[in-house]
N, C-alpha and C. Protein backbone atom coordinates (compact mmCIF):
# COMPACT_ATOMS: atom_id res chain seq x y z
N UNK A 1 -13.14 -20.56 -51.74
CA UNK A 1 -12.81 -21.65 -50.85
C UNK A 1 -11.57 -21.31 -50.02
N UNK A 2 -10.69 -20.66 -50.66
CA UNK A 2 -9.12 -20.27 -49.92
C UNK A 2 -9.61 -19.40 -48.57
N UNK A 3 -10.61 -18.18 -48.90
CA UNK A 3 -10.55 -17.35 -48.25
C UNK A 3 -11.44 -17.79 -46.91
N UNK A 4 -12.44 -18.67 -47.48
CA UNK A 4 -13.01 -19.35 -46.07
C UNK A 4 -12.15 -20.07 -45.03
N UNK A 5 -11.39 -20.37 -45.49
CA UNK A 5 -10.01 -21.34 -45.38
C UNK A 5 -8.80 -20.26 -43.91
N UNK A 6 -8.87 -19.52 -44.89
CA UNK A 6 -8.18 -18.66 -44.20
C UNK A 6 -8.79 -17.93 -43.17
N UNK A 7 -10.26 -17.97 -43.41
CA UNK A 7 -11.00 -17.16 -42.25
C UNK A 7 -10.98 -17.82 -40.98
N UNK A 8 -10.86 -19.63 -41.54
CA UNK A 8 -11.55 -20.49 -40.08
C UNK A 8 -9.90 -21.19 -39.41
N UNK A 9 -9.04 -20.08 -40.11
CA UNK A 9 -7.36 -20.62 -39.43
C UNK A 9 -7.35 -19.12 -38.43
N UNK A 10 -7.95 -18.13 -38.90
CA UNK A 10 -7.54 -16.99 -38.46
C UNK A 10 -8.65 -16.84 -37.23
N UNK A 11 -9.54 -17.68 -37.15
CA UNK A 11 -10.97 -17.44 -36.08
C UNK A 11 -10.52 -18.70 -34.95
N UNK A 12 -9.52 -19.30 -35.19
CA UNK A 12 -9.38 -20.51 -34.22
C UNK A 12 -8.41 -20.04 -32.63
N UNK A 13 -7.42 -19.64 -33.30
CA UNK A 13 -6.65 -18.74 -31.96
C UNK A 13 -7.49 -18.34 -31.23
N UNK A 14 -8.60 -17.22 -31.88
CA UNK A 14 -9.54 -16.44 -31.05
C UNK A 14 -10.53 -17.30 -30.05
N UNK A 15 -11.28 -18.18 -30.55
CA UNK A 15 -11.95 -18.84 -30.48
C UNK A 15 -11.14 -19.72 -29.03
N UNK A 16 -10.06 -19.78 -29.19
CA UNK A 16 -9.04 -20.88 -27.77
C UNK A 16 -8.88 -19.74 -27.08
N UNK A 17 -8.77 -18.70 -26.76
CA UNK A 17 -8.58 -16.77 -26.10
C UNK A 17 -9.91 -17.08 -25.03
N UNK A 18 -10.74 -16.88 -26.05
CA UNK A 18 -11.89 -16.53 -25.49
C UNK A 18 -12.04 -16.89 -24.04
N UNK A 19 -12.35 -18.37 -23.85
CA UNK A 19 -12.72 -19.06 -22.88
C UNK A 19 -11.81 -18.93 -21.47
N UNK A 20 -10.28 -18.94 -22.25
CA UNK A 20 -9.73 -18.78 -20.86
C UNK A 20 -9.73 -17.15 -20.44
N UNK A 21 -9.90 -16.02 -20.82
CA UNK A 21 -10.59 -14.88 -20.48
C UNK A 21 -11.68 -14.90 -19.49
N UNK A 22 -12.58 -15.80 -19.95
CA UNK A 22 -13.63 -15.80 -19.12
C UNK A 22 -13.50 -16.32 -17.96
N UNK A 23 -12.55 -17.36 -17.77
CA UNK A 23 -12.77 -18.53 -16.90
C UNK A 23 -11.93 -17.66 -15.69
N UNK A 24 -11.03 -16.76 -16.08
CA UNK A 24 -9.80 -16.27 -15.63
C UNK A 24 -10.46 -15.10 -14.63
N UNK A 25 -11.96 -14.76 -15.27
CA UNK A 25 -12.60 -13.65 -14.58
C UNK A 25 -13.61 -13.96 -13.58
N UNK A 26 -14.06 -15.11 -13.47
CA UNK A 26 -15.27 -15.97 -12.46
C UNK A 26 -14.54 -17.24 -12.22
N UNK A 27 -13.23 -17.48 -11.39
CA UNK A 27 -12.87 -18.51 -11.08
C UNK A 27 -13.44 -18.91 -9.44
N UNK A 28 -13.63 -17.76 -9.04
CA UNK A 28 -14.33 -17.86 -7.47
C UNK A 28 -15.88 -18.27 -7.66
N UNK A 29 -16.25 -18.14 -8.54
CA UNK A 29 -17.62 -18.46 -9.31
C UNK A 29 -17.88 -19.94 -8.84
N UNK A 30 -18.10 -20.52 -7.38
CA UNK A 30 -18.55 -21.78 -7.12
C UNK A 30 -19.86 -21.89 -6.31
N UNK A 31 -20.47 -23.02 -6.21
CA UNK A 31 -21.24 -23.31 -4.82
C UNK A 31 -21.03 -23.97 -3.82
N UNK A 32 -19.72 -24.81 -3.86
CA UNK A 32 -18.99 -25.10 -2.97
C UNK A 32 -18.03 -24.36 -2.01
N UNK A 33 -18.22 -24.52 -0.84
CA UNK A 33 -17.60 -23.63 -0.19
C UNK A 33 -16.30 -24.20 0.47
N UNK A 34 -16.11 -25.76 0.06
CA UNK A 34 -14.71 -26.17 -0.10
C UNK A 34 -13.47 -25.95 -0.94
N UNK A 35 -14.45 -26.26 -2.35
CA UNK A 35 -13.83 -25.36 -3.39
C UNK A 35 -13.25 -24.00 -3.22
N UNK A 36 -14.02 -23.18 -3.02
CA UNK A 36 -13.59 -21.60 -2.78
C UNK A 36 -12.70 -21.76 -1.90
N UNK A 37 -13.19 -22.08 -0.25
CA UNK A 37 -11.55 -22.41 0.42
C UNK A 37 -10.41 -22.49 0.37
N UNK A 38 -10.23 -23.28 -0.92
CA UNK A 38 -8.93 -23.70 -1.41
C UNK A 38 -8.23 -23.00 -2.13
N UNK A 39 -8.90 -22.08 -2.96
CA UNK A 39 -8.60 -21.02 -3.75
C UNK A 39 -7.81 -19.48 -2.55
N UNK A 40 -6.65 -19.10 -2.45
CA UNK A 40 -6.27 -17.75 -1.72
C UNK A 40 -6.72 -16.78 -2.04
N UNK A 41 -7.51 -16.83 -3.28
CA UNK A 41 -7.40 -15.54 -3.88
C UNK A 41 -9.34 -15.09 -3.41
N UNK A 42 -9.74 -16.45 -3.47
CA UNK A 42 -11.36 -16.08 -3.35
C UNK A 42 -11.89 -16.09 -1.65
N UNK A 43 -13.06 -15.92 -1.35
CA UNK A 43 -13.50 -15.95 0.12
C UNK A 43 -15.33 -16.19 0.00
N UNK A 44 -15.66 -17.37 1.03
CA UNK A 44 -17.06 -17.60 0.93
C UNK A 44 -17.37 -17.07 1.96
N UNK A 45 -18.44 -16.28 1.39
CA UNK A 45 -19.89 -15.43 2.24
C UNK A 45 -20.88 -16.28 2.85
N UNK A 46 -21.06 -16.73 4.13
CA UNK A 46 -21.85 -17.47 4.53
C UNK A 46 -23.42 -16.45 4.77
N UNK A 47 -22.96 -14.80 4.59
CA UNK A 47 -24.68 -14.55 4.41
C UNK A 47 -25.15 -14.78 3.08
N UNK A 48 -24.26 -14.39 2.22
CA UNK A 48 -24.83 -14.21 0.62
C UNK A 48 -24.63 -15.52 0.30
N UNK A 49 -24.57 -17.29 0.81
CA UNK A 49 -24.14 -18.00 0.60
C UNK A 49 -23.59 -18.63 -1.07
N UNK A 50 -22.29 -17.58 -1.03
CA UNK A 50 -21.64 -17.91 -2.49
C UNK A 50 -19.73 -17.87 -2.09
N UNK A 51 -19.00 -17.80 -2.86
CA UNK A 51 -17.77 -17.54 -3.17
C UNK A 51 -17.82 -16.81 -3.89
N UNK A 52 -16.98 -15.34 -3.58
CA UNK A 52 -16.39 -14.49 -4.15
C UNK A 52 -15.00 -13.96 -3.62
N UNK A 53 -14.65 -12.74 -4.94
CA UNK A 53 -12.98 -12.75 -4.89
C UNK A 53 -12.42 -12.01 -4.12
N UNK A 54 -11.30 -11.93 -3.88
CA UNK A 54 -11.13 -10.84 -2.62
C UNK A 54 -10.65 -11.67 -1.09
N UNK A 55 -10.32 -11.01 -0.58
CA UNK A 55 -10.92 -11.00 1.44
C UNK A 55 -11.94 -10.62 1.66
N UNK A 56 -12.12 -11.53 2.52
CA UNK A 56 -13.45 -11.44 3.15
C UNK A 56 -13.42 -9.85 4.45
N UNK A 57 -14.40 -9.69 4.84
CA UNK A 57 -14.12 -8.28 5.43
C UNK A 57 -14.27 -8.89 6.89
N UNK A 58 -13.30 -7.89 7.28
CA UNK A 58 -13.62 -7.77 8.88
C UNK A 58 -14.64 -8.34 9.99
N UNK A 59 -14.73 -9.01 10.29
CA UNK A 59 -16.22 -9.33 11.46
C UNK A 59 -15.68 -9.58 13.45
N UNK A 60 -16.11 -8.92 13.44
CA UNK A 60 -15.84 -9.04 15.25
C UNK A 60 -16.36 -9.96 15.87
N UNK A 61 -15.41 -10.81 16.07
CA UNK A 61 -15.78 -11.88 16.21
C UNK A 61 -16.56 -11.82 17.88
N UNK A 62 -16.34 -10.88 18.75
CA UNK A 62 -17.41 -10.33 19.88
C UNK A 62 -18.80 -10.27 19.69
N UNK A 63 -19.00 -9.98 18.55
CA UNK A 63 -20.28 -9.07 18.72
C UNK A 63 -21.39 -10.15 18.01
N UNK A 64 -20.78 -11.22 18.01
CA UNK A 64 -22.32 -12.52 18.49
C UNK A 64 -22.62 -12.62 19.72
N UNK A 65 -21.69 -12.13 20.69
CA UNK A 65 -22.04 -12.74 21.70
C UNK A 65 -23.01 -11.27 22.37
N UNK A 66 -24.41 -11.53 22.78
CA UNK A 66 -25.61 -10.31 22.96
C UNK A 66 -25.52 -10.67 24.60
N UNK A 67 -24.71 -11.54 25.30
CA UNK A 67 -25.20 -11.84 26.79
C UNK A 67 -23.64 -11.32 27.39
N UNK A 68 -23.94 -10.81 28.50
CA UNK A 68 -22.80 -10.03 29.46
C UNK A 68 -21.98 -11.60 29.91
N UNK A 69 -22.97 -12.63 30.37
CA UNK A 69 -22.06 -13.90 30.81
C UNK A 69 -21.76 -14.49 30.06
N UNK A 70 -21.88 -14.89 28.69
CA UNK A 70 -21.29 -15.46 27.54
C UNK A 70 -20.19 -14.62 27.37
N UNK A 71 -20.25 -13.66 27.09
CA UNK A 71 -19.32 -12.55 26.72
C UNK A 71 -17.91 -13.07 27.45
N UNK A 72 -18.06 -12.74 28.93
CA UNK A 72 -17.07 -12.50 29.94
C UNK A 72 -17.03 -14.20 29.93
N UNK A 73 -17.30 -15.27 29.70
CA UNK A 73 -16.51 -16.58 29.54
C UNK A 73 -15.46 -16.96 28.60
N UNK A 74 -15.88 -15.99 27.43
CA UNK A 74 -15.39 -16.70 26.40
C UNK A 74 -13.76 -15.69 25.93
N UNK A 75 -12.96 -16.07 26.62
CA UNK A 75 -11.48 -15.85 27.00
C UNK A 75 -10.60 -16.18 25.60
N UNK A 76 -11.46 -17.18 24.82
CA UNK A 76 -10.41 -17.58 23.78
C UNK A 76 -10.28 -16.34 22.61
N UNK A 77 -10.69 -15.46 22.84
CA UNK A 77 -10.85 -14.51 21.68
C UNK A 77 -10.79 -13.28 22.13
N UNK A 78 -10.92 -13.22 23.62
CA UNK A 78 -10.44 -11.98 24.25
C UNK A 78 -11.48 -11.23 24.70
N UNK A 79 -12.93 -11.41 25.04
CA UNK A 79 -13.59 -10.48 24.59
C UNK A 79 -13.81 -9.95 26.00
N UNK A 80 -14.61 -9.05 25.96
CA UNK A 80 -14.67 -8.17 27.58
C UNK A 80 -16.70 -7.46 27.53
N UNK A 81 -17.18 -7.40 28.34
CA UNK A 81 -18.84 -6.46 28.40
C UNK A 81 -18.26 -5.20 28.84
N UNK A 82 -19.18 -4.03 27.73
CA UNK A 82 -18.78 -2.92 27.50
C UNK A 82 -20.55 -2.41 28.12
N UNK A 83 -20.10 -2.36 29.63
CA UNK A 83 -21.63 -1.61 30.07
C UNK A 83 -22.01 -0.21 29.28
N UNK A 84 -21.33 0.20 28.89
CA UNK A 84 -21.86 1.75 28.88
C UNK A 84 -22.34 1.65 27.19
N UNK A 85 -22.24 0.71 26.43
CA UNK A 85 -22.86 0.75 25.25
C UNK A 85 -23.67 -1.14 25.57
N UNK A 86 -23.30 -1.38 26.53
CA UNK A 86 -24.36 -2.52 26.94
C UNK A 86 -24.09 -4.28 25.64
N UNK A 87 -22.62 -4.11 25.28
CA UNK A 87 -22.70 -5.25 24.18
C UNK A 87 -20.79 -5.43 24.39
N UNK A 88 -21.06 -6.41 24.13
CA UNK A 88 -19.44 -7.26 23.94
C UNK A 88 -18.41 -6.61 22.76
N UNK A 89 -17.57 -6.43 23.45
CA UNK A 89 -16.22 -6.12 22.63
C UNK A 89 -15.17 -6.70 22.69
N UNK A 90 -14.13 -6.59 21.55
CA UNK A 90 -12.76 -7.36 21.92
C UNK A 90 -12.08 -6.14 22.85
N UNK A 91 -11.00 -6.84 23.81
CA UNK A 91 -10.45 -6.63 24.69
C UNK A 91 -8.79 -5.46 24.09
N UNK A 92 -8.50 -4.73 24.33
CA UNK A 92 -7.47 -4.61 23.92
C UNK A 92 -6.17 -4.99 24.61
């Protein structure tokens, strides 16, 4: 009886470990993409539609635009038509 005793004092610490380990490793782990937002550490993927950890990578923000006159309107982001490869770029 002692030693069971002693087993289920010595399995309880572990047992409180555990969880926050886990929780500590999939905290970007949402389907909300408000949630994740709020978090600095995580970033939501609107292709893979999830939250994960990290920065998010790079995207040019030009290269939606596929039309020479969209392109050359849209001033707020700088962008410029690059005839000789025929697609929108940022401006330097």
């Amino acid at each position: 009886m002692r030693s069971m005793i002693v087993a289920l004092v010595a399995l309880t610490p572990a047992l409180g470990v555990a969880p926050a380990g886990a929780m500590a490793e999939d905290h970007c782990m949402t389907g909300d993409s408000a949630v994740c937002a709020q978090d600095p550490s995580c970033h939501w993927d609107y292709e893979k539609r999830g939250c994960y950890e990290g920065a998010a990578e790079r995207v040019d923000p030009c290269g939606a635009h596929g039309d020479k006159t969209i392109c050359e309107q849209d001033v707020s982001i700088g962008c410029k038509w690059n005839a000789d490869d025929n697609k929108c770029v940022q401006a330097n």
